[in-house]
Protein backbone atom coordinates (compact mmCIF):
# COMPACT_ATOMS: atom_id res chain seq x y z
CA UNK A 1 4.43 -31.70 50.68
CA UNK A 2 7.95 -30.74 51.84
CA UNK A 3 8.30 -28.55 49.17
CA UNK A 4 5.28 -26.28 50.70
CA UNK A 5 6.27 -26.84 54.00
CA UNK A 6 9.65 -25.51 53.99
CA UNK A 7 8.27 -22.54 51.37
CA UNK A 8 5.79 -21.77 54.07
CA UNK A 9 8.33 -21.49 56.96
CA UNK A 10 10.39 -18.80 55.17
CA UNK A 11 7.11 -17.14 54.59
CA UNK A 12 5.57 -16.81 57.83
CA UNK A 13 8.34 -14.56 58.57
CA UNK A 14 8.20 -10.78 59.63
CA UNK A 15 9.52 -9.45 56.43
CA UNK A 16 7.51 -11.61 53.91
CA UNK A 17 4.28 -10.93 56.14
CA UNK A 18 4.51 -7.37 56.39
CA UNK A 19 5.23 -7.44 52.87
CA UNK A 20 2.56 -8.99 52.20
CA UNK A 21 -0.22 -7.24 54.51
CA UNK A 22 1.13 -3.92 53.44
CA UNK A 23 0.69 -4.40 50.13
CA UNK A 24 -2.36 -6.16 49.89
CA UNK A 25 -3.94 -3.00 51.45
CA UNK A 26 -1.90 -0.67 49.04
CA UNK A 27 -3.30 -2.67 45.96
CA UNK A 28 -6.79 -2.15 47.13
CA UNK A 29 -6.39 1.13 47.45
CA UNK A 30 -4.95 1.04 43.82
CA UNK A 31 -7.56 -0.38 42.41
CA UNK A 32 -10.00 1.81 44.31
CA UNK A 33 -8.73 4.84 42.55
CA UNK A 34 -9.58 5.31 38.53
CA UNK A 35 -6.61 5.65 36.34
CA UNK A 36 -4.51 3.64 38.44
CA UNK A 37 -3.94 -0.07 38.23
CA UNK A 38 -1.80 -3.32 39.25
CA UNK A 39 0.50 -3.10 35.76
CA UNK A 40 1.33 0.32 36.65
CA UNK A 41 1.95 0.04 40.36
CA UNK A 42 4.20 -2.94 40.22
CA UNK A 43 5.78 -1.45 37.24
CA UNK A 44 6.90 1.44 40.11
CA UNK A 45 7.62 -1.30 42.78
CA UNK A 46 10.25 -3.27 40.50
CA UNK A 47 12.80 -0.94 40.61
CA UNK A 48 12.29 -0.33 44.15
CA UNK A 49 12.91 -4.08 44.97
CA UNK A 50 16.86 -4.74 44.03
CA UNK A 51 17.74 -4.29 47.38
CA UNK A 52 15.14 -6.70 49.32
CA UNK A 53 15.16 -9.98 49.72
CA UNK A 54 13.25 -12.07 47.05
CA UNK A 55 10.42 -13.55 48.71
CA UNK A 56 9.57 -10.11 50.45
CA UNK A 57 9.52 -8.69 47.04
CA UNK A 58 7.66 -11.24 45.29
CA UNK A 59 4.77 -10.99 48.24
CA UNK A 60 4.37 -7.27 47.98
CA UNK A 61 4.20 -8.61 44.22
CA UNK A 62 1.55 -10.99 45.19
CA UNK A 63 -0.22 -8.38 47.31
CA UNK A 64 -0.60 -5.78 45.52
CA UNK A 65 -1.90 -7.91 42.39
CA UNK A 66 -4.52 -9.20 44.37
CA UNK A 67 -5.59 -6.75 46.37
CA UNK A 68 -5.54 -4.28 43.55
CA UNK A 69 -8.13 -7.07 41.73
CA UNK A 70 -10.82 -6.63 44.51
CA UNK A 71 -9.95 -2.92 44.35
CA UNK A 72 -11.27 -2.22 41.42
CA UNK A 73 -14.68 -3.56 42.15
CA UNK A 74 -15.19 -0.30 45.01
CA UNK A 75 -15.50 2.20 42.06
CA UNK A 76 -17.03 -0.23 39.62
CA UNK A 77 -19.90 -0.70 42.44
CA UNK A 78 -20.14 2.77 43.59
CA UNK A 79 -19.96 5.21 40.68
CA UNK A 80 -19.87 2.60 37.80
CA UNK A 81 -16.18 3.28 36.85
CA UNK A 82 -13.81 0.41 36.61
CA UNK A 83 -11.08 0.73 38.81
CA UNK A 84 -9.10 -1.98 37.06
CA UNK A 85 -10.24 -3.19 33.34
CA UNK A 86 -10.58 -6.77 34.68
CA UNK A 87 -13.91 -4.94 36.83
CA UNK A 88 -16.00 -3.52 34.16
CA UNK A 89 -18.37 -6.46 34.06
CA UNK A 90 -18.93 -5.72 37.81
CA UNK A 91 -20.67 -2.28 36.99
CA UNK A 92 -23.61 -4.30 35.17
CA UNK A 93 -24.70 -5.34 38.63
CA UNK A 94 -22.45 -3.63 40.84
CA UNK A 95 -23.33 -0.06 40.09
CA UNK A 96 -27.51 -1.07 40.21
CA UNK A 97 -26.78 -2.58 43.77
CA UNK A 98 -25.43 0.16 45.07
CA UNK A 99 -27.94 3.02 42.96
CA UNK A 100 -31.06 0.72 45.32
CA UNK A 101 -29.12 1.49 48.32
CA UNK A 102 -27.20 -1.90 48.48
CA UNK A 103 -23.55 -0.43 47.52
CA UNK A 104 -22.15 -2.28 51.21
CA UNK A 105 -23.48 -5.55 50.18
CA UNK A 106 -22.43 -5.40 46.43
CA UNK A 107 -19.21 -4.50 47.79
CA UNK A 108 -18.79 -8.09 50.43
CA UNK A 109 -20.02 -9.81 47.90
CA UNK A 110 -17.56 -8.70 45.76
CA UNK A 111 -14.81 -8.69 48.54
CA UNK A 112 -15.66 -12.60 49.18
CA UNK A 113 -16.05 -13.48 45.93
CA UNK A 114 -12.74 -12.28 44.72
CA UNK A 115 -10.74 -14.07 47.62
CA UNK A 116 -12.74 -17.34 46.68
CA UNK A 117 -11.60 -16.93 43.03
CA UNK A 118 -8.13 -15.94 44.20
CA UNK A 119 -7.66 -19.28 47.04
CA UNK A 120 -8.88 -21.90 43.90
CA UNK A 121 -6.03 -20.03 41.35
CA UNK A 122 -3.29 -20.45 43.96
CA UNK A 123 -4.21 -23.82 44.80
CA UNK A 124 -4.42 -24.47 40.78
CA UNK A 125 -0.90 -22.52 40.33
CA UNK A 126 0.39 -25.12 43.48
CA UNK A 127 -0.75 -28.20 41.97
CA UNK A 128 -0.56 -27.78 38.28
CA UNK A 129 3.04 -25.60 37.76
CA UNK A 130 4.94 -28.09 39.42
CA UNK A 131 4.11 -31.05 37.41
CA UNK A 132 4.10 -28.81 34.21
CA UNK A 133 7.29 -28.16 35.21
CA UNK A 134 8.29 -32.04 35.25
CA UNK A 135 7.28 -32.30 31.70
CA UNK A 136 9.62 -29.79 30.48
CA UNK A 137 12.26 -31.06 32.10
CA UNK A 138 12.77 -32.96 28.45
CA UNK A 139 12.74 -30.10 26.69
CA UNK A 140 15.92 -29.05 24.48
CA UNK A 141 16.49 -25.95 23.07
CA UNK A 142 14.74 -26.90 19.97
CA UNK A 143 11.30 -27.00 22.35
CA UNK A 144 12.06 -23.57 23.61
CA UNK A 145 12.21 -22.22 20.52
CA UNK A 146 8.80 -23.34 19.84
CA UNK A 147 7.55 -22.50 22.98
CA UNK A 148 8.95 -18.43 22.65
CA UNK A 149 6.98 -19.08 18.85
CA UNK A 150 4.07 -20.17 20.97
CA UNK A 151 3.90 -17.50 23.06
CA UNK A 152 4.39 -14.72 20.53
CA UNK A 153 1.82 -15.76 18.74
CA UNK A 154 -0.90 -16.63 21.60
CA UNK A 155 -0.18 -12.98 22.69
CA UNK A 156 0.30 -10.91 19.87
CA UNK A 157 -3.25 -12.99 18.37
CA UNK A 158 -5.04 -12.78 21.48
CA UNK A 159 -4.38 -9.38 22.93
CA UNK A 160 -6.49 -6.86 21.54
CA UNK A 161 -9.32 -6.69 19.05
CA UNK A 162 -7.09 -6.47 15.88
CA UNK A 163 -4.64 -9.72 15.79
CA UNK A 164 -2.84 -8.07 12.84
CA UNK A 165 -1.97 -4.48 15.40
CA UNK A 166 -1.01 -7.75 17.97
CA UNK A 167 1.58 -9.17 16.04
CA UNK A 168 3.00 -5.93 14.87
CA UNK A 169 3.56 -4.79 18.53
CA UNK A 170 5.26 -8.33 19.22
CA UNK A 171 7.50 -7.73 16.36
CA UNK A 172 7.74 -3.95 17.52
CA UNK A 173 9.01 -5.59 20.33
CA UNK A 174 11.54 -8.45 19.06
CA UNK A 175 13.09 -5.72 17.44
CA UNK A 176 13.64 -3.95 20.81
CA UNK A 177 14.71 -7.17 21.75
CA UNK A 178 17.89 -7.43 19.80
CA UNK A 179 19.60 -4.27 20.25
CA UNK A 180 23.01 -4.42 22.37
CA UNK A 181 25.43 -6.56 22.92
CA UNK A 182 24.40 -10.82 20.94
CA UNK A 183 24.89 -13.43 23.99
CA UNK A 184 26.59 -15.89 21.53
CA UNK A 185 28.61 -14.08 19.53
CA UNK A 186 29.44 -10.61 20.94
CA UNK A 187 28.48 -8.84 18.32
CA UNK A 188 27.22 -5.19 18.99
CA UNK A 189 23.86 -4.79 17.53
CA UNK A 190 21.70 -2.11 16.66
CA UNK A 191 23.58 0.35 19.46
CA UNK A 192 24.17 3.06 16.66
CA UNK A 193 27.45 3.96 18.68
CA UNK A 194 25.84 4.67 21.99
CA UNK A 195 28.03 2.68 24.72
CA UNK A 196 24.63 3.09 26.35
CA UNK A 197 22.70 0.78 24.58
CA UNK A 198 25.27 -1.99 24.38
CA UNK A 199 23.39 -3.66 27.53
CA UNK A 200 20.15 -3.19 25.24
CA UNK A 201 16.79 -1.49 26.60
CA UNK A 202 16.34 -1.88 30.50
CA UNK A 203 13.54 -3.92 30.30
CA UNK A 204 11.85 -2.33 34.01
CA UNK A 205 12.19 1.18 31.85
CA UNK A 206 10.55 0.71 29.12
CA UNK A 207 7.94 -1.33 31.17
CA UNK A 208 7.47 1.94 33.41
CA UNK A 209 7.49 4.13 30.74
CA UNK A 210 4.58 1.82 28.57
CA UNK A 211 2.23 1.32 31.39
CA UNK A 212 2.92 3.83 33.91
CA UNK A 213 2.64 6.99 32.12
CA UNK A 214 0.27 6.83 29.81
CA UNK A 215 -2.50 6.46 32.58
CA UNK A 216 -1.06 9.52 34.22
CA UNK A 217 -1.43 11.41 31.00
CA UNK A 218 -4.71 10.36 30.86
CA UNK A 219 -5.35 11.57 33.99
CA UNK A 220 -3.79 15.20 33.15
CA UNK A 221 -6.34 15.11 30.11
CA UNK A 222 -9.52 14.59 32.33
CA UNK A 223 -8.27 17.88 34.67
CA UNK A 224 -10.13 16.24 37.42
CA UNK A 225 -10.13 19.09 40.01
CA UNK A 226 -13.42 17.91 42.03
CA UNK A 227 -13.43 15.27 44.15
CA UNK A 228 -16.69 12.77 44.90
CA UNK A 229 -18.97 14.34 47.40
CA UNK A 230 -19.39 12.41 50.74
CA UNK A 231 -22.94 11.80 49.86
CA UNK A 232 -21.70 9.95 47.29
CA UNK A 233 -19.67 7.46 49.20
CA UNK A 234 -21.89 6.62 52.18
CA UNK A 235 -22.16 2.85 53.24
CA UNK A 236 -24.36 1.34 55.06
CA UNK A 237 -24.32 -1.79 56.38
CA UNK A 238 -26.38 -4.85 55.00
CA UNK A 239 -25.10 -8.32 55.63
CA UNK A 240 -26.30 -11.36 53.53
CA UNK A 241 -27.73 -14.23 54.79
CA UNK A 242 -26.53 -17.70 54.86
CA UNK A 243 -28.91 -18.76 52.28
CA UNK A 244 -27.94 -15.96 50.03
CA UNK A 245 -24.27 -17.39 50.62
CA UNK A 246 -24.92 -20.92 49.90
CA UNK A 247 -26.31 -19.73 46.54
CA UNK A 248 -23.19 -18.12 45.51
CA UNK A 249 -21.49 -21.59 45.88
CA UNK A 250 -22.30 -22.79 42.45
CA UNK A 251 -21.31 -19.47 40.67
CA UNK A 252 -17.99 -19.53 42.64
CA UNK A 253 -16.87 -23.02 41.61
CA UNK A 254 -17.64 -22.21 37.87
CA UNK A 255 -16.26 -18.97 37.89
CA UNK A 256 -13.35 -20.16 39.51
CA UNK A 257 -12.98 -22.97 36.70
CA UNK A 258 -13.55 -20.42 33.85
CA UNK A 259 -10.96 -18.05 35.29
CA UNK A 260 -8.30 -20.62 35.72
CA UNK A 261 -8.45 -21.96 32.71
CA UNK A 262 -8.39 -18.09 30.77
CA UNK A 263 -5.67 -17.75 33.13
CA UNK A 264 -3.58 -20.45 31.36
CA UNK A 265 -4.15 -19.15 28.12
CA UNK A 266 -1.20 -16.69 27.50
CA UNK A 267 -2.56 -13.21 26.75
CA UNK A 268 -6.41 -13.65 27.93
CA UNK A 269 -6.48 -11.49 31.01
CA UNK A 270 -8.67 -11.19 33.63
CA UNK A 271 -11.35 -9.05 31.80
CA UNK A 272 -12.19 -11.99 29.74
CA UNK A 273 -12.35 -14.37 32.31
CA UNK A 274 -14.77 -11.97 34.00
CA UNK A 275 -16.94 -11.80 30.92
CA UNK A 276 -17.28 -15.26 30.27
CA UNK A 277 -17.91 -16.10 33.86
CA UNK A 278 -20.90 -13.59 34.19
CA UNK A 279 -22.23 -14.94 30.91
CA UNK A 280 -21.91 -18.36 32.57
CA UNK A 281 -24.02 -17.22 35.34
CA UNK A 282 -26.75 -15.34 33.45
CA UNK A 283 -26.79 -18.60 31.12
CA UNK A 284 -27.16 -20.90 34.48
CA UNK A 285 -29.78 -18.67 35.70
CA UNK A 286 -33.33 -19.09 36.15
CA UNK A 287 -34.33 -15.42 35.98
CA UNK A 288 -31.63 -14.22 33.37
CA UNK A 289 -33.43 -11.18 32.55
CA UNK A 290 -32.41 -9.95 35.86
CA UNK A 291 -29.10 -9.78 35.36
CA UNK A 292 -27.89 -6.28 34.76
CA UNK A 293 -30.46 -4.69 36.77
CA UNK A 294 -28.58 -5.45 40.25
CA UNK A 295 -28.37 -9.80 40.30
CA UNK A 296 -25.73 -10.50 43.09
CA UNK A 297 -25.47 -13.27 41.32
CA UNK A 298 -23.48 -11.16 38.80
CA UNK A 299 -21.17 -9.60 40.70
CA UNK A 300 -19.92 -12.35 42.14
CA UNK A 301 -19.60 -14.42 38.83
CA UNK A 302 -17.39 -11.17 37.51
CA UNK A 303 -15.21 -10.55 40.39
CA UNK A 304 -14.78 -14.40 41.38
CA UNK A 305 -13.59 -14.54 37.67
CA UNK A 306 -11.25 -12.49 37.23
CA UNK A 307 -9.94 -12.61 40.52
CA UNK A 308 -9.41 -16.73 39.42
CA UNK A 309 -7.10 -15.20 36.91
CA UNK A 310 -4.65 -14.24 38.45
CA UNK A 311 -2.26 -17.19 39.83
CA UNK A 312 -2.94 -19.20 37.15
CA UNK A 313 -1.28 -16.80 34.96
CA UNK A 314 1.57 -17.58 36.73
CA UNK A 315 2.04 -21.29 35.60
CA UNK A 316 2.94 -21.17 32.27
CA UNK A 317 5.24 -18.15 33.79
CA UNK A 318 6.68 -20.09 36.36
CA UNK A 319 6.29 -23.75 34.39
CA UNK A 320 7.93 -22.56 30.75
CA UNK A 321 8.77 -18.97 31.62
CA UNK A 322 5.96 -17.45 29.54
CA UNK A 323 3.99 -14.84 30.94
CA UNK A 324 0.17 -15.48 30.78
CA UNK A 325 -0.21 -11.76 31.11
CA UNK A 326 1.78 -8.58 31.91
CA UNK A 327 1.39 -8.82 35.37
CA UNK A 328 3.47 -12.07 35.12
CA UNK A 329 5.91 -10.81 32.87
CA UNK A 330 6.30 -8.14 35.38
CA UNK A 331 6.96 -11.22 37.63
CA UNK A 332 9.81 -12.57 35.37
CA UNK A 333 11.09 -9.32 35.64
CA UNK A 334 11.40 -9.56 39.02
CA UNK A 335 12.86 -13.13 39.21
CA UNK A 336 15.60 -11.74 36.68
CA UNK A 337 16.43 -8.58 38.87
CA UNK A 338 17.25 -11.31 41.54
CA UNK A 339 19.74 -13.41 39.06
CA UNK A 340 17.14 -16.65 39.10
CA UNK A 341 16.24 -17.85 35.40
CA UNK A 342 12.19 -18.57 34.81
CA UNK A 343 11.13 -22.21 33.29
CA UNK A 344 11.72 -25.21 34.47
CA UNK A 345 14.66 -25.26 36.23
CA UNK A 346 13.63 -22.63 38.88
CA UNK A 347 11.71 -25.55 40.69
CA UNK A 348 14.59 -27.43 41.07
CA UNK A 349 17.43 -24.97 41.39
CA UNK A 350 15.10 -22.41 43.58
CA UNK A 351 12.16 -24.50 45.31
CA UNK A 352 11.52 -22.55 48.24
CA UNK A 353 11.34 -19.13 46.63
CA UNK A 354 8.86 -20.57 43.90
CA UNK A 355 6.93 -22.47 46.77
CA UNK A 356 6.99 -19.07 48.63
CA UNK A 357 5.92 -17.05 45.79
CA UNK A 358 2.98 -19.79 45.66
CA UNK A 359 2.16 -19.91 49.20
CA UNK A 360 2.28 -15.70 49.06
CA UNK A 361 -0.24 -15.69 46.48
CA UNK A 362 -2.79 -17.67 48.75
CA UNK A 363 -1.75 -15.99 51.57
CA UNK A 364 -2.84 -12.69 49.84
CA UNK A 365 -5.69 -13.84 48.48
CA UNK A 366 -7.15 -14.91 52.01
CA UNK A 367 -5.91 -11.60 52.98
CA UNK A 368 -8.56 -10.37 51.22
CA UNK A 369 -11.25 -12.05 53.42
CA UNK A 370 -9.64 -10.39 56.19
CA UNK A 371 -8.60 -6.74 55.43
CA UNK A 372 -10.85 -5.96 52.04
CA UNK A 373 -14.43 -6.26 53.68
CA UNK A 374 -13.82 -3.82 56.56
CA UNK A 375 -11.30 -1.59 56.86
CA UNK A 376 -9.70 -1.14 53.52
CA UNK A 377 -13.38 -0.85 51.57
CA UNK A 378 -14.43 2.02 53.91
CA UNK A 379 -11.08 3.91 54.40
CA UNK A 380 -9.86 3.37 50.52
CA UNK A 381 -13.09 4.21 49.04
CA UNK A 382 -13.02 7.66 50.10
CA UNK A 383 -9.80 8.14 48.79
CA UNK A 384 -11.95 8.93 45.34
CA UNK A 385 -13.12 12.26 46.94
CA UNK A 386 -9.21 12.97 46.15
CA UNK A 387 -8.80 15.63 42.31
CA UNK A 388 -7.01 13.66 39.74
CA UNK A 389 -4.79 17.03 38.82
CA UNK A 390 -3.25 15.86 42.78
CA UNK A 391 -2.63 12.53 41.75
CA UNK A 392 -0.56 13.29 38.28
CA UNK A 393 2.43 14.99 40.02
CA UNK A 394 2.69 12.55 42.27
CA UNK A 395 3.05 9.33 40.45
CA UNK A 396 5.15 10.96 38.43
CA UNK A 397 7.76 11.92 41.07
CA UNK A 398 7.67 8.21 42.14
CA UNK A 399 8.18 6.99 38.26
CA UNK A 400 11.24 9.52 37.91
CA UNK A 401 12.71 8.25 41.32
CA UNK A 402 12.15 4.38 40.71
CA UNK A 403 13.56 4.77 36.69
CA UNK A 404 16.63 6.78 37.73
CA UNK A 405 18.23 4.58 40.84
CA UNK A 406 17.83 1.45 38.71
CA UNK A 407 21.44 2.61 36.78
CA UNK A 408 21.60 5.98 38.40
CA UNK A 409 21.44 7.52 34.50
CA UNK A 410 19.67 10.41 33.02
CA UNK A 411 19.61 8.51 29.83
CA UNK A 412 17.09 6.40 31.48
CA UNK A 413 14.42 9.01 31.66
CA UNK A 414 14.08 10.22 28.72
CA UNK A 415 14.17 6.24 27.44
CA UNK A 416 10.76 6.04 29.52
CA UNK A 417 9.82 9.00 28.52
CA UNK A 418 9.92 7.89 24.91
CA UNK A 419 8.24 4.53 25.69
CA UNK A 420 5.28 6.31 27.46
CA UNK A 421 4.74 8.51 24.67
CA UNK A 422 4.66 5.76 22.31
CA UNK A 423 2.29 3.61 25.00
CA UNK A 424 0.38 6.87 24.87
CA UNK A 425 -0.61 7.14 21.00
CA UNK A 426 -1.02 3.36 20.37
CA UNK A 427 -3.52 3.50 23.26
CA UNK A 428 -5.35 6.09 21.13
CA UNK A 429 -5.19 3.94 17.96
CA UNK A 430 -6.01 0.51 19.86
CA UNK A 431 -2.50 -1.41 19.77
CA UNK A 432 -1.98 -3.35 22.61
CA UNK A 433 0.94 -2.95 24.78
CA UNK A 434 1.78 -6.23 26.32
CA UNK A 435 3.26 -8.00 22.87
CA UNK A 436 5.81 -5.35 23.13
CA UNK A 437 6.78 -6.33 26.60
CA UNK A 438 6.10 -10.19 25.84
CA UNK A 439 8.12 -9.61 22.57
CA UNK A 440 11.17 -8.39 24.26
CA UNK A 441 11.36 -11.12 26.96
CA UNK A 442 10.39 -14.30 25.04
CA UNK A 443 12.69 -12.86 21.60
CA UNK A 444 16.15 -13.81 23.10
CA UNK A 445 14.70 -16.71 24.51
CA UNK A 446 13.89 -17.31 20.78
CA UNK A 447 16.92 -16.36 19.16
CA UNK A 448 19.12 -18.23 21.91
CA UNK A 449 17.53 -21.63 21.46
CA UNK A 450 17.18 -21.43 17.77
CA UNK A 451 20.98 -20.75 17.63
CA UNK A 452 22.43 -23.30 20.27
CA UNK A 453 19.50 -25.79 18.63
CA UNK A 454 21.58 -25.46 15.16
CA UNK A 455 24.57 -25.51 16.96
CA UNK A 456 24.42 -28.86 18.71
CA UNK A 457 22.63 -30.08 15.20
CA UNK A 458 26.12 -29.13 13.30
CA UNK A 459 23.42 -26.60 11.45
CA UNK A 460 20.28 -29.37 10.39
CA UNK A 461 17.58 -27.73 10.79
CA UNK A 462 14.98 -30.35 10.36
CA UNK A 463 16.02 -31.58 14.22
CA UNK A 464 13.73 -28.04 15.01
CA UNK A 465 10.74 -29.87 13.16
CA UNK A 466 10.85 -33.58 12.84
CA UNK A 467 10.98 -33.96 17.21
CA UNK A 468 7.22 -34.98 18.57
CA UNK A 469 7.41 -32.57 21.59
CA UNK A 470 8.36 -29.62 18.70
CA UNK A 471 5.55 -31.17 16.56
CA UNK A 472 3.25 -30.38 18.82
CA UNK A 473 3.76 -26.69 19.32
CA UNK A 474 4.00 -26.24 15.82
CA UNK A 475 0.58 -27.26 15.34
CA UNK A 476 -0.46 -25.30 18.42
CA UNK A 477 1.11 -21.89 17.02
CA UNK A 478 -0.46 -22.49 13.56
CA UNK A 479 -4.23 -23.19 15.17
CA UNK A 480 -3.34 -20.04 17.23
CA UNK A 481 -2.97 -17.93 14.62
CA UNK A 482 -5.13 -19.35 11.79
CA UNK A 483 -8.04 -19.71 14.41
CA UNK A 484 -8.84 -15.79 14.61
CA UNK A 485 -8.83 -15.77 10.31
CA UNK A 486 -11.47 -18.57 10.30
CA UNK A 487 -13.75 -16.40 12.72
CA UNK A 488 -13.14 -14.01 10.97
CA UNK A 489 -14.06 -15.45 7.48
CA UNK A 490 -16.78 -16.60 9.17
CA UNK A 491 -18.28 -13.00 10.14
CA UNK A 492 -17.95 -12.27 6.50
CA UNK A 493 -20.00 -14.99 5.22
CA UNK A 494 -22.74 -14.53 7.68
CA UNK A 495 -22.54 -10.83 6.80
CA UNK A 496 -22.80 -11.90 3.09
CA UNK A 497 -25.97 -13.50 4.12
């Protein structure tokens, strides 16, 4: 309890606060405007951050990944465009809400259920990560290799529709991974005589230049030059009853289970957790048929969902220092920038910045209550009257800005440049983006503890196979990946039939 308490004092400062109010409003409007979305605008913020303190950093962090969240329910409801991916199953209710004149109580629904779902993944994230983190405290390097293994594989299986275009993008980004200068033996690597790349990639570049600019490109291909009319936009008010509350209770507690636990998982995301939780609700339902035809019921399942999702990403971040999404590697970026090392030790060595960060992503979350059901919903929802073709130069000012005074060098722009283009295409073609990411922070952490495992082994490699806690993830990786062949052997046969 000390742990929190002290976390909590640091928090409720002035910096960390504003931080975290600021931003909290900035995600919403985020996630209120199409084409934008957390990935990207923390992907901006990173480079912005070397200067600050960590826990006001890591709470505009927190702030703008859950108010961007609830953002992207305001367009979902209103003109049946998801804001954020993670708020498309909010348009199968959402939007029909709002098209019978109801778009100001689709939208507190959606406001209250997303702070509910965001409260019970903090309080997961506060309870669970620290005594994960216990556990590995036996882990040897052996383990970690395993654990990078495990986490490769989750993500490049689990991310996308294809696993095979997964696990190509994770080795797509291993490669990445291993150019400059080898930790252990330092050897140049793959530098191809450019004194430049003897550091390797900047990891915060080629994360701008992946998610960042391919939605702005996007954007310059739609040649948006209309804004929404005000007709279009108008709210009216229509508050639910308390009955009508108490019967959201049920949804919330099992949407707020389903989206913690995809949360966990390492590469599930918050769209799935939103899925599965309104398929929950429809299944719990007595009058299923009226789902997707303007249920409340539905939008709060979806938004408390994937909401849910979000802090419990964080453990296995925070716990073994594997993201659970890109949002969270974005996190581990972050910690890095500040010189602190994710996993295990960062509870012990740095317990009131990890309490903060917890205590900032609750704080956030109820932040939501406050700020997302008045002003920011009115005020951020008619900033999609605004053209897209005003947006594009814009962001991409503040990308150029961010990249260049992270090393003050030109070379870094045309490195995002070149990441955003390849983003771009394998976009088009369906490859998913965060194994590249995932691949380049969790393949050092691979190659490291594979090598010192050896090393303190005199070069036996059995010890990386015959140890129960290495056991263990073995099997895991191998049901990880063998798991998506069965199903998919299994559509064949039923095919066949």
């Amino acid at each position: 309890m000390e742990f929190y308490t002290n976390a909590l004092a640091q928090v409720l400062t002035v910096g960390p606060l504003v931080a975290m109010i600021g931003a909290t409003l900035l995600g919403v409007f985020i996630g209120a405007l199409p084409g934008l979305n957390p990935v990207m605008a923390i992907a901006l913020l990173l480079p912005l951050t070397y200067s600050m303190d960590p826990l006001v950093a890591l709470g505009m962090v927190a702030g703008i990944y859950n108010g961007s969240m609830y953002g992207g329910a305001i367009p979902a409801i209103l003109l049946r465009i998801p804001g954020t991916p993670a708020s498309i199953a909010t348009t199968f209710d959402g939007f029909p809400m709002a098209d019978r004149g109801e778009a100001s109580k689709a939208l507190k629904i959606a406001c209250w259920s997303s702070a509910v779902g965001g409260i019970a993944s903090a309080i997961a994230l506060m309870t669970v990560g620290p005594l994960l983190a216990r556990v590995t405290l036996h882990f040897g390097p052996a383990e970690y290799f395993w654990i990078a293994i495990f986490g490769m594989a989750s993500v490049g299986v689990m991310v996308g529709s294809d696993p095979v275009k997964g696990i190509m993008a994770a080795v797509l980004g291993l490669l990445i991974g291993t150019m400059g200068i080898d930790t252990l033996s330092g050897q140049a690597r793959f530098t191809f005589e450019q004194t430049w790349l003897l550091g390797g990639l900047d990891l915060i570049v080629v994360l701008v230049g992946l998610y960042a600019l391919p939605p702005v490109l996007q954007l310059a291909e739609k040649c948006d030059l209309k804004g929404l009319s005000a007709a279009q936009l108008k709210l009216t008010n229509m508050p639910f009853t308390r009955a009508e509350l108490r019967s959201f209770l049920p949804t919330w507690l099992r949407s707020s289970g389903i989206g913690i636990a995809v949360g966990i998982l390492p590469g599930a995301g918050g769209n799935i957790a939103a899925f599965l939780s309104y398929n929950a609700a429809k299944n719990a339902s007595d009058d299923p048929e009226s789902f997707g035809k303007g249920n409340p019921q539905g939008v709060a399942a979806a938004e408390c969902g994937n909401n849910a999702d979000n802090a419990a990403s964080m453990i296995p971040a925070l716990s073994l220092g594997i993201p659970g999404n890109v949002v969270a590697a974005l996190v581990l970026s972050a910690l890095t920038i500040h010189g602190l090392q994710p996993g295990p030790q960062l509870f012990h060595q740095n317990p009131v910045l990890v309490g903060g960060f917890m205590m900032e992503m609750l704080l956030t979350s109820v932040l939501i209550f406050a700020l997302g059901g008045t002003l920011a919903t009115r005020v951020f929802a008619q900033f999609q009257r605004l053209p897209g073709v005003l947006l594009v130069p814009s962001i991409l000012i503040l990308m150029c800005v961010g990249v260049y005074v992270i090393n003050g060098r030109p070379v870094d722009l045309w490195v995002m440049l070149g990441a955003g283009l390849i983003g771009y295409l394998f976009e088009k073609v369906n490859v998913p983006l965060a194994p590249i990411i995932l691949g380049m922070i969790l393949g050092p952490m691979a190659e490291q503890s594979v090598r010192r495992a050896l090393l303190i082994s005199r070069g036996d490699a059995t010890e990386l196979f015959t140890r129960p806690i290495s056991a263990v993830l073995i099997v895991m990786t191998l049901l990880v990946i063998v798991w998506p062949v069965v199903k998919a052997l299994r559509r064949r046969r039923l095919r066949a039939r």
